[in-house]
PDB file of N, CA and C in Angstrom:
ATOM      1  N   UNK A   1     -12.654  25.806  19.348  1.00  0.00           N
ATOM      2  CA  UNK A   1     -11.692  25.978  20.421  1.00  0.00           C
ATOM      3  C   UNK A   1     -12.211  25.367  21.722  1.00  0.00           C
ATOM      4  N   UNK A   2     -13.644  25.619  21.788  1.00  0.00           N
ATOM      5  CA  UNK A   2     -13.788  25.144  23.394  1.00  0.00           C
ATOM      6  C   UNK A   2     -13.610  23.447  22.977  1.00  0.00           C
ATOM      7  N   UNK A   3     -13.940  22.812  21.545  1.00  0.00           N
ATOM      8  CA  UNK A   3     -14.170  21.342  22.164  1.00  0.00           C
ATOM      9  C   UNK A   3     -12.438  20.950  22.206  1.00  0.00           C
ATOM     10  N   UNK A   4     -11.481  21.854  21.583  1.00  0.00           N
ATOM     11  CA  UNK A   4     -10.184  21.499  22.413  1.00  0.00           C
ATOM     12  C   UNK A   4     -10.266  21.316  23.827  1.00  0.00           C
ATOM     13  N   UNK A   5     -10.814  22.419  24.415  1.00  0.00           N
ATOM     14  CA  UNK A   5     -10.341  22.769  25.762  1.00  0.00           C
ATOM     15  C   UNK A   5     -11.187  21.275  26.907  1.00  0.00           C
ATOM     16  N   UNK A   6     -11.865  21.030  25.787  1.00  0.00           N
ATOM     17  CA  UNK A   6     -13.169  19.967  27.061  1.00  0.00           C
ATOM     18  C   UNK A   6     -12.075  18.837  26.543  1.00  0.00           C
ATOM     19  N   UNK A   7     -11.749  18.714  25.551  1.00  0.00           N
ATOM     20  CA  UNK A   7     -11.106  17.317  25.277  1.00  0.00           C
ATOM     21  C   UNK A   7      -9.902  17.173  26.095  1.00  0.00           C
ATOM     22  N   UNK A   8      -8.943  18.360  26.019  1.00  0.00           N
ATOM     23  CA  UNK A   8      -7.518  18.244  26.929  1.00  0.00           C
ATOM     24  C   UNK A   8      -7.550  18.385  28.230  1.00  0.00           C
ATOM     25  N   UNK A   9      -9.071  19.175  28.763  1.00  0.00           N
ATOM     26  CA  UNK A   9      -9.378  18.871  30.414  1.00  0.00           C
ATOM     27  C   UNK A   9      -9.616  17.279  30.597  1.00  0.00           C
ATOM     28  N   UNK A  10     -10.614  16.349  29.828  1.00  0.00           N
ATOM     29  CA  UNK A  10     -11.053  15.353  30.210  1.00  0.00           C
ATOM     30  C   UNK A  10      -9.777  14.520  29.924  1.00  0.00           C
ATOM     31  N   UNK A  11      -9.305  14.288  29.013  1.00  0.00           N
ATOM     32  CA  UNK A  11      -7.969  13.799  28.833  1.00  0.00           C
ATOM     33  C   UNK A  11      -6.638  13.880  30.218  1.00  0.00           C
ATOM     34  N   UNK A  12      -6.664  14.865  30.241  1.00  0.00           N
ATOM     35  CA  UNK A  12      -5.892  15.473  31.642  1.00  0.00           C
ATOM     36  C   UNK A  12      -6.391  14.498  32.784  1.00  0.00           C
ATOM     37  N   UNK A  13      -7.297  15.002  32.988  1.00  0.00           N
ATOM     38  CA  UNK A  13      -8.205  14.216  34.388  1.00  0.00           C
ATOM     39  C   UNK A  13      -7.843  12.456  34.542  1.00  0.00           C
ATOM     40  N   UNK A  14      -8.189  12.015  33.083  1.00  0.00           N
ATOM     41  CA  UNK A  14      -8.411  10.999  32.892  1.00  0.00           C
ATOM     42  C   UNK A  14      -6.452  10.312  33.364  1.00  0.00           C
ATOM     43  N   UNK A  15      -5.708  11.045  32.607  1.00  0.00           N
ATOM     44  CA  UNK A  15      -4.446  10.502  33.006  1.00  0.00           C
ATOM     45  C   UNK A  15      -3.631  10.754  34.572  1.00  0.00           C
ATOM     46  N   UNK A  16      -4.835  12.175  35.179  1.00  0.00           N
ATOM     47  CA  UNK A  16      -4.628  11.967  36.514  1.00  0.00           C
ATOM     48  C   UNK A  16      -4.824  11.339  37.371  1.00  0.00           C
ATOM     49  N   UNK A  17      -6.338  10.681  37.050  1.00  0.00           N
ATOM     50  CA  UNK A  17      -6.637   9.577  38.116  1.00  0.00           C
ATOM     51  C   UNK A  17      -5.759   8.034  37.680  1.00  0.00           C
ATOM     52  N   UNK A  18      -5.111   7.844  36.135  1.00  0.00           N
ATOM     53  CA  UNK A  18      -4.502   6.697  36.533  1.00  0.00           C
ATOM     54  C   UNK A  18      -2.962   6.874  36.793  1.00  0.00           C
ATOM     55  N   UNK A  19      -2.380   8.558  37.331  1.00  0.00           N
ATOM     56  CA  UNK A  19      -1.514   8.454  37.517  1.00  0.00           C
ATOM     57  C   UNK A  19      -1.409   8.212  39.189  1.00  0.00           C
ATOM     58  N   UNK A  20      -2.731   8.672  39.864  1.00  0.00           N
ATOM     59  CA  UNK A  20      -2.774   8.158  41.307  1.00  0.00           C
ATOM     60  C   UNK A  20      -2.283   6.743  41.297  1.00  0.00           C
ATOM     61  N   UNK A  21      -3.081   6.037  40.662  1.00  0.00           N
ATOM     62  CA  UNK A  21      -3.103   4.590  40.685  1.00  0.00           C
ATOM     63  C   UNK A  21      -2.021   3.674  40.641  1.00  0.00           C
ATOM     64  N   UNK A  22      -1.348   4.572  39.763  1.00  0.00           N
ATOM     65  CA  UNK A  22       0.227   4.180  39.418  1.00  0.00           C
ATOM     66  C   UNK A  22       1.023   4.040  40.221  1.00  0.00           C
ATOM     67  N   UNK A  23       0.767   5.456  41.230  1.00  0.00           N
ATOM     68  CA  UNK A  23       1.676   5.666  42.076  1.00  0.00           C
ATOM     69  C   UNK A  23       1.218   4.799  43.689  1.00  0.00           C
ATOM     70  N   UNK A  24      -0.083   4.372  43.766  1.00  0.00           N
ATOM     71  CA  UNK A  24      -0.661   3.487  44.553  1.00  0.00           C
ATOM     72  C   UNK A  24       0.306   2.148  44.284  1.00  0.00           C
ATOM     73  N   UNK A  25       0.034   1.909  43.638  1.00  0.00           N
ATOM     74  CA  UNK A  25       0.387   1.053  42.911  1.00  0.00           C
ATOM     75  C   UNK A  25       2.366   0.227  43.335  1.00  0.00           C
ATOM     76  N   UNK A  26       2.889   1.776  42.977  1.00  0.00           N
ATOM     77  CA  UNK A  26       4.349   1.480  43.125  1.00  0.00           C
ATOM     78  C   UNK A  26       5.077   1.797  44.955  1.00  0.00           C
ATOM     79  N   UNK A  27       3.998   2.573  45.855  1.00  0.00           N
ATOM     80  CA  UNK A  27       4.111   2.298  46.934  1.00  0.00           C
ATOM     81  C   UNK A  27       4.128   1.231  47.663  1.00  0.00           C
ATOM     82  N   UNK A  28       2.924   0.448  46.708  1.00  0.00           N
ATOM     83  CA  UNK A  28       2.358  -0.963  47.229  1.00  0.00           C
ATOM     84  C   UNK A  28       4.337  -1.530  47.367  1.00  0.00           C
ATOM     85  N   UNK A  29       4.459  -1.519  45.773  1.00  0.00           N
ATOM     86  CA  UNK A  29       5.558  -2.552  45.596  1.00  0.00           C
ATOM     87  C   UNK A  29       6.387  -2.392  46.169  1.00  0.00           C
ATOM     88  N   UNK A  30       6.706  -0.585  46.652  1.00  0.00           N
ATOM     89  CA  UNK A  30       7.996  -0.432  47.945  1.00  0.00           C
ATOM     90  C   UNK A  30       7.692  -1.005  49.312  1.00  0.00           C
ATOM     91  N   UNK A  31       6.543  -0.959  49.310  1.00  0.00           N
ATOM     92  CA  UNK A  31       5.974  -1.746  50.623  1.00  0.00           C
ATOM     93  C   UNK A  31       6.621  -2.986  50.715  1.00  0.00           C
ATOM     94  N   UNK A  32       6.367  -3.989  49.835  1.00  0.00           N
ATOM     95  CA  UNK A  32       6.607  -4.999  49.545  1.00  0.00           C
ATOM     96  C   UNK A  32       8.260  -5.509  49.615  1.00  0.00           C
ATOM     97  N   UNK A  33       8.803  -4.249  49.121  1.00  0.00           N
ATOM     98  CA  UNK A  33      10.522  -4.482  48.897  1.00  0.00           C
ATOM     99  C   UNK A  33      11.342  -4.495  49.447  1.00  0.00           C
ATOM    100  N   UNK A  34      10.465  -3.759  51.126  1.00  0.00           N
ATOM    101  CA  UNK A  34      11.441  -3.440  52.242  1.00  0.00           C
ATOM    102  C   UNK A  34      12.164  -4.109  52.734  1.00  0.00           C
ATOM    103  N   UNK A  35      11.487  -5.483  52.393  1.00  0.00           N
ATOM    104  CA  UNK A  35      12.253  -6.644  53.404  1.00  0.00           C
ATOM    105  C   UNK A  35      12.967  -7.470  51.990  1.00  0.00           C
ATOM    106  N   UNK A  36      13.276  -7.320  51.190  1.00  0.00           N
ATOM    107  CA  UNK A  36      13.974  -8.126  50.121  1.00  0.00           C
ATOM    108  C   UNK A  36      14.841  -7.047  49.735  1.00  0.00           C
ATOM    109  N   UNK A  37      16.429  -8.065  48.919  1.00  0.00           N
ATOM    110  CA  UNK A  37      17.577  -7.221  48.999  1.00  0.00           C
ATOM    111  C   UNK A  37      17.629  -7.129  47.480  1.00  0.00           C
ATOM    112  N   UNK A  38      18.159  -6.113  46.630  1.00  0.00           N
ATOM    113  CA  UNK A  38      18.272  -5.576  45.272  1.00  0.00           C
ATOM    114  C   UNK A  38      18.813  -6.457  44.753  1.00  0.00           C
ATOM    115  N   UNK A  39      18.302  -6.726  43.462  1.00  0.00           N
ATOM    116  CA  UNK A  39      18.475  -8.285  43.322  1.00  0.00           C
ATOM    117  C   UNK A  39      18.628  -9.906  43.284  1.00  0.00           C
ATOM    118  N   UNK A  40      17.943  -9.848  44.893  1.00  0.00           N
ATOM    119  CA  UNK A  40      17.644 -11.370  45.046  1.00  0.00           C
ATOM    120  C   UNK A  40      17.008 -12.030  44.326  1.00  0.00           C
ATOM    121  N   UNK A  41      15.890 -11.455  43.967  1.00  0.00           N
ATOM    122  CA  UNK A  41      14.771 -12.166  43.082  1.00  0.00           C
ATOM    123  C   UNK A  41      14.618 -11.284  42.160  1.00  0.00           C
ATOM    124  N   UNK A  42      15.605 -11.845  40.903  1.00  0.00           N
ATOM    125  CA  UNK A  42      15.909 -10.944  39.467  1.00  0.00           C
ATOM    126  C   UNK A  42      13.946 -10.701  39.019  1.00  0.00           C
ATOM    127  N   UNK A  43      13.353 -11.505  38.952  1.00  0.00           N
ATOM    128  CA  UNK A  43      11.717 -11.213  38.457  1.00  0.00           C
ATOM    129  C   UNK A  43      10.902 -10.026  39.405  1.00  0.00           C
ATOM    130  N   UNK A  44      11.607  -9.960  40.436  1.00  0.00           N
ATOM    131  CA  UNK A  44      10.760  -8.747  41.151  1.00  0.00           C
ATOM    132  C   UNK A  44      11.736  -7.867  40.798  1.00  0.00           C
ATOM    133  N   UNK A  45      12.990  -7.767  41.187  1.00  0.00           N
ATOM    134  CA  UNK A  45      13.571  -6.650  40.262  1.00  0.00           C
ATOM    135  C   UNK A  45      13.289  -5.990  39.456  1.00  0.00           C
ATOM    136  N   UNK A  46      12.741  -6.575  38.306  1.00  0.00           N
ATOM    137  CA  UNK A  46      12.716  -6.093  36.909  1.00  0.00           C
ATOM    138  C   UNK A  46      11.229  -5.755  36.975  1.00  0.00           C
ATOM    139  N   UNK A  47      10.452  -6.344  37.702  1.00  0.00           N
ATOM    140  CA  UNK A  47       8.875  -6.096  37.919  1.00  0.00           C
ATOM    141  C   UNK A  47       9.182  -4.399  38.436  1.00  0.00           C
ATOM    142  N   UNK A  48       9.783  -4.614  39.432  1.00  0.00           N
ATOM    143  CA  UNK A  48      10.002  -2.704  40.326  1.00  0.00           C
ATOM    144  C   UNK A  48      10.593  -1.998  39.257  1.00  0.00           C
ATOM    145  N   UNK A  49      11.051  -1.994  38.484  1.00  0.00           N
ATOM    146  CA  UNK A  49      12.146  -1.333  37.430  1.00  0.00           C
ATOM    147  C   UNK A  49      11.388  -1.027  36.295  1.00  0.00           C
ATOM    148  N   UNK A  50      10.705  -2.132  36.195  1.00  0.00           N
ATOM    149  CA  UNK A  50       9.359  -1.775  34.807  1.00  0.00           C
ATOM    150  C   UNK A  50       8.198  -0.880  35.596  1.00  0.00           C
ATOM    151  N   UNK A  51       7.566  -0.803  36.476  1.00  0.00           N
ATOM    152  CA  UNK A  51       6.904   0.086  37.056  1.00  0.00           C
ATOM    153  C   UNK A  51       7.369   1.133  37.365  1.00  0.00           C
ATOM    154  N   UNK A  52       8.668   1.519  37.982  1.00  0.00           N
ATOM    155  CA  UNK A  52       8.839   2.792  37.734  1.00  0.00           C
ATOM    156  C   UNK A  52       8.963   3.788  36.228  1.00  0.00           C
ATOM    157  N   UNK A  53       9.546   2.566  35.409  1.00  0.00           N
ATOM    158  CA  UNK A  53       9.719   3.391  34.353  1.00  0.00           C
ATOM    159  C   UNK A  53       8.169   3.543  33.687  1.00  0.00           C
ATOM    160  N   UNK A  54       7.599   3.096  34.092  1.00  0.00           N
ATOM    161  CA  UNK A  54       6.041   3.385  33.847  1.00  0.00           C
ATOM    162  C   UNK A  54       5.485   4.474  34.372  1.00  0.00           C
ATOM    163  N   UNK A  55       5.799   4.532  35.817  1.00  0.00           N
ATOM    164  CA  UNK A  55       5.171   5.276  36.411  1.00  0.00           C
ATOM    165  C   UNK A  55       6.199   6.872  35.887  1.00  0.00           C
ATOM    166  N   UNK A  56       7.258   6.991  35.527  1.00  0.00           N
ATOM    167  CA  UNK A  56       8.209   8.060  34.732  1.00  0.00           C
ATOM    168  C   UNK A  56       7.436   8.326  33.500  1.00  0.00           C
ATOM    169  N   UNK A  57       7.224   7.854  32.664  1.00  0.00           N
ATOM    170  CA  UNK A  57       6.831   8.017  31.804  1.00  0.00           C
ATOM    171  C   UNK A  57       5.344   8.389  31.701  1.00  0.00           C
ATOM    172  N   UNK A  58       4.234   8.146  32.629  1.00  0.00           N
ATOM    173  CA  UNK A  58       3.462   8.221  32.884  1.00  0.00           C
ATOM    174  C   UNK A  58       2.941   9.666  33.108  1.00  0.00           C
ATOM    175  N   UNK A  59       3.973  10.345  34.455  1.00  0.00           N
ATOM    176  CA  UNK A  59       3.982  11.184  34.911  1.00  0.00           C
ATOM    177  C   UNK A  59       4.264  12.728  33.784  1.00  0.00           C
ATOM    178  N   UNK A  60       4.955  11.826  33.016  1.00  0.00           N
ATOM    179  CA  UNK A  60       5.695  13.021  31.735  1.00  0.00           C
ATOM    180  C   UNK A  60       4.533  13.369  31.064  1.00  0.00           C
ATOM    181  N   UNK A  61       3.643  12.481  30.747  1.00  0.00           N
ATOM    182  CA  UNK A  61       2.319  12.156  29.606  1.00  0.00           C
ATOM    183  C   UNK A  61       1.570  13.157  30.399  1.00  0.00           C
ATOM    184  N   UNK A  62       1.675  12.740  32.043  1.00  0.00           N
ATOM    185  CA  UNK A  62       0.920  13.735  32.375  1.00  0.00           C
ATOM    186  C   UNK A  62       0.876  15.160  32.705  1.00  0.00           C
ATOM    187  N   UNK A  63       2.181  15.587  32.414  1.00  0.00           N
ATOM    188  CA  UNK A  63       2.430  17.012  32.944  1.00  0.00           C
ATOM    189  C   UNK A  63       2.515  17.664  31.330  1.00  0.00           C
ATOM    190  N   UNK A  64       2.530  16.793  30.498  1.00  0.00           N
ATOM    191  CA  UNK A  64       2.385  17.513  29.097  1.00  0.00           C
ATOM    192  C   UNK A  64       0.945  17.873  28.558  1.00  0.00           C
ATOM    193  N   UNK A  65       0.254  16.928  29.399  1.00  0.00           N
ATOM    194  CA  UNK A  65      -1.673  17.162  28.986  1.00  0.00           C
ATOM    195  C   UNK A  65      -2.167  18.469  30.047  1.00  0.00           C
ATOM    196  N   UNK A  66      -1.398  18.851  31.105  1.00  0.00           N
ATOM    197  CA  UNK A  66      -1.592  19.297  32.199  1.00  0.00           C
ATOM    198  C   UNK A  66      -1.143  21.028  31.180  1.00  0.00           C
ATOM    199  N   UNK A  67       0.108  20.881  30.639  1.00  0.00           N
ATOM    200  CA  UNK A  67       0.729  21.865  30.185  1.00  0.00           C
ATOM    201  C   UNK A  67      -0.126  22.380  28.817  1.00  0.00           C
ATOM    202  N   UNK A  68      -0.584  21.123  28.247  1.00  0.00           N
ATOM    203  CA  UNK A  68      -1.577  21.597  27.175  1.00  0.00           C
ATOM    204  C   UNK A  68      -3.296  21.984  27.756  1.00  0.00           C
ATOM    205  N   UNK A  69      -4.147  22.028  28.600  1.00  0.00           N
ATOM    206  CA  UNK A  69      -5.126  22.079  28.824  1.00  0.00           C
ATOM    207  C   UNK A  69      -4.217  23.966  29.806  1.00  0.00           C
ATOM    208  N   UNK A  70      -3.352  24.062  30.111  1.00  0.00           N
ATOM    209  CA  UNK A  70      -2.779  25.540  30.435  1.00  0.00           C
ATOM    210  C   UNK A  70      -2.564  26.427  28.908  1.00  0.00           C
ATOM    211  N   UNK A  71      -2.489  25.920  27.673  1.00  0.00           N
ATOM    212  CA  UNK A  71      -2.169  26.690  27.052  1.00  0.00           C
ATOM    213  C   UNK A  71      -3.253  26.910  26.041  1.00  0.00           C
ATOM    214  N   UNK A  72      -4.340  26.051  26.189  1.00  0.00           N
ATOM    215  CA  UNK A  72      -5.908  26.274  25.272  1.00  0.00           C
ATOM    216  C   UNK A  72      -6.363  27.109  26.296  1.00  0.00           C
ATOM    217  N   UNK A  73      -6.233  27.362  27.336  1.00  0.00           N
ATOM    218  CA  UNK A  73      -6.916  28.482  28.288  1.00  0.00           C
ATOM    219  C   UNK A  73      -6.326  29.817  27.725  1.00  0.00           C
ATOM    220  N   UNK A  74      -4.828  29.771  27.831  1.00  0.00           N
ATOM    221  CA  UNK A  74      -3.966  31.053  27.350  1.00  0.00           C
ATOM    222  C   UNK A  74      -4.892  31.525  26.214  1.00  0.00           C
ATOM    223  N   UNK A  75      -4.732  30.463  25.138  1.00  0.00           N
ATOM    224  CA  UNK A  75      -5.060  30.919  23.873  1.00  0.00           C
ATOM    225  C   UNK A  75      -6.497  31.439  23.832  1.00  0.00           C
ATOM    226  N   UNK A  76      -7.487  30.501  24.591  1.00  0.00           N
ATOM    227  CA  UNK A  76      -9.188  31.131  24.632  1.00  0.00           C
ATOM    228  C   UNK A  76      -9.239  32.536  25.417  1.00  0.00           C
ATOM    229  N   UNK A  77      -8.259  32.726  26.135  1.00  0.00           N
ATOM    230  CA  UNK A  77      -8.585  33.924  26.730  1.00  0.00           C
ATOM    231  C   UNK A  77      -8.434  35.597  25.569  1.00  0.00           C
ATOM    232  N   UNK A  78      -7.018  34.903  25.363  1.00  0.00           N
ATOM    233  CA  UNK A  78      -6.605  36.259  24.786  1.00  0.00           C
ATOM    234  C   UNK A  78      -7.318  36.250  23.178  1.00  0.00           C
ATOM    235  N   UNK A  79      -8.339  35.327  23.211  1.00  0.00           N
ATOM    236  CA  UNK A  79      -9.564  35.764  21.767  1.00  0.00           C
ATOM    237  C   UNK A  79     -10.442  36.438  22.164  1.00  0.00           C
TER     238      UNK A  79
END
């Protein structure tokens, strides 16, 4: 049980720091977008559109490792 619990903490961690990054990442590109209009340049479009859905999906991965490293605690406790 504990090497669950070390694996879904480090796992966790691990998808937290590249969900910072992600989100570094997709600020950058709003940074970037302020001054260009939705759809001028179909390749950055789809560049912003694929990063968010990255960064969505990302975020999901991570609140499910987050939700599993909460429920190997539940379970180690009440043994």
């Amino acid at each position: 049980m504990s090497e669950e619990n070390g694996s879904a903490k480090a796992r966790f961690q691990i998808h937290a720091i590249v969900e910072v990054v992600l989100l570094l990442v997709l600020v950058a590109y709003m940074a970037l977008a302020q001054s260009r209009m939705v759809g001028d340049d179909f390749s950055f479009t789809v560049v912003g559109a694929a990063l968010m859905v990255l960064v969505t999906y990302w975020t999901l991965n991570t609140l499910r490792d987050g939700l599993e490293v909460i429920a190997v605690r539940i379970a180690r406790s009440k043994h």
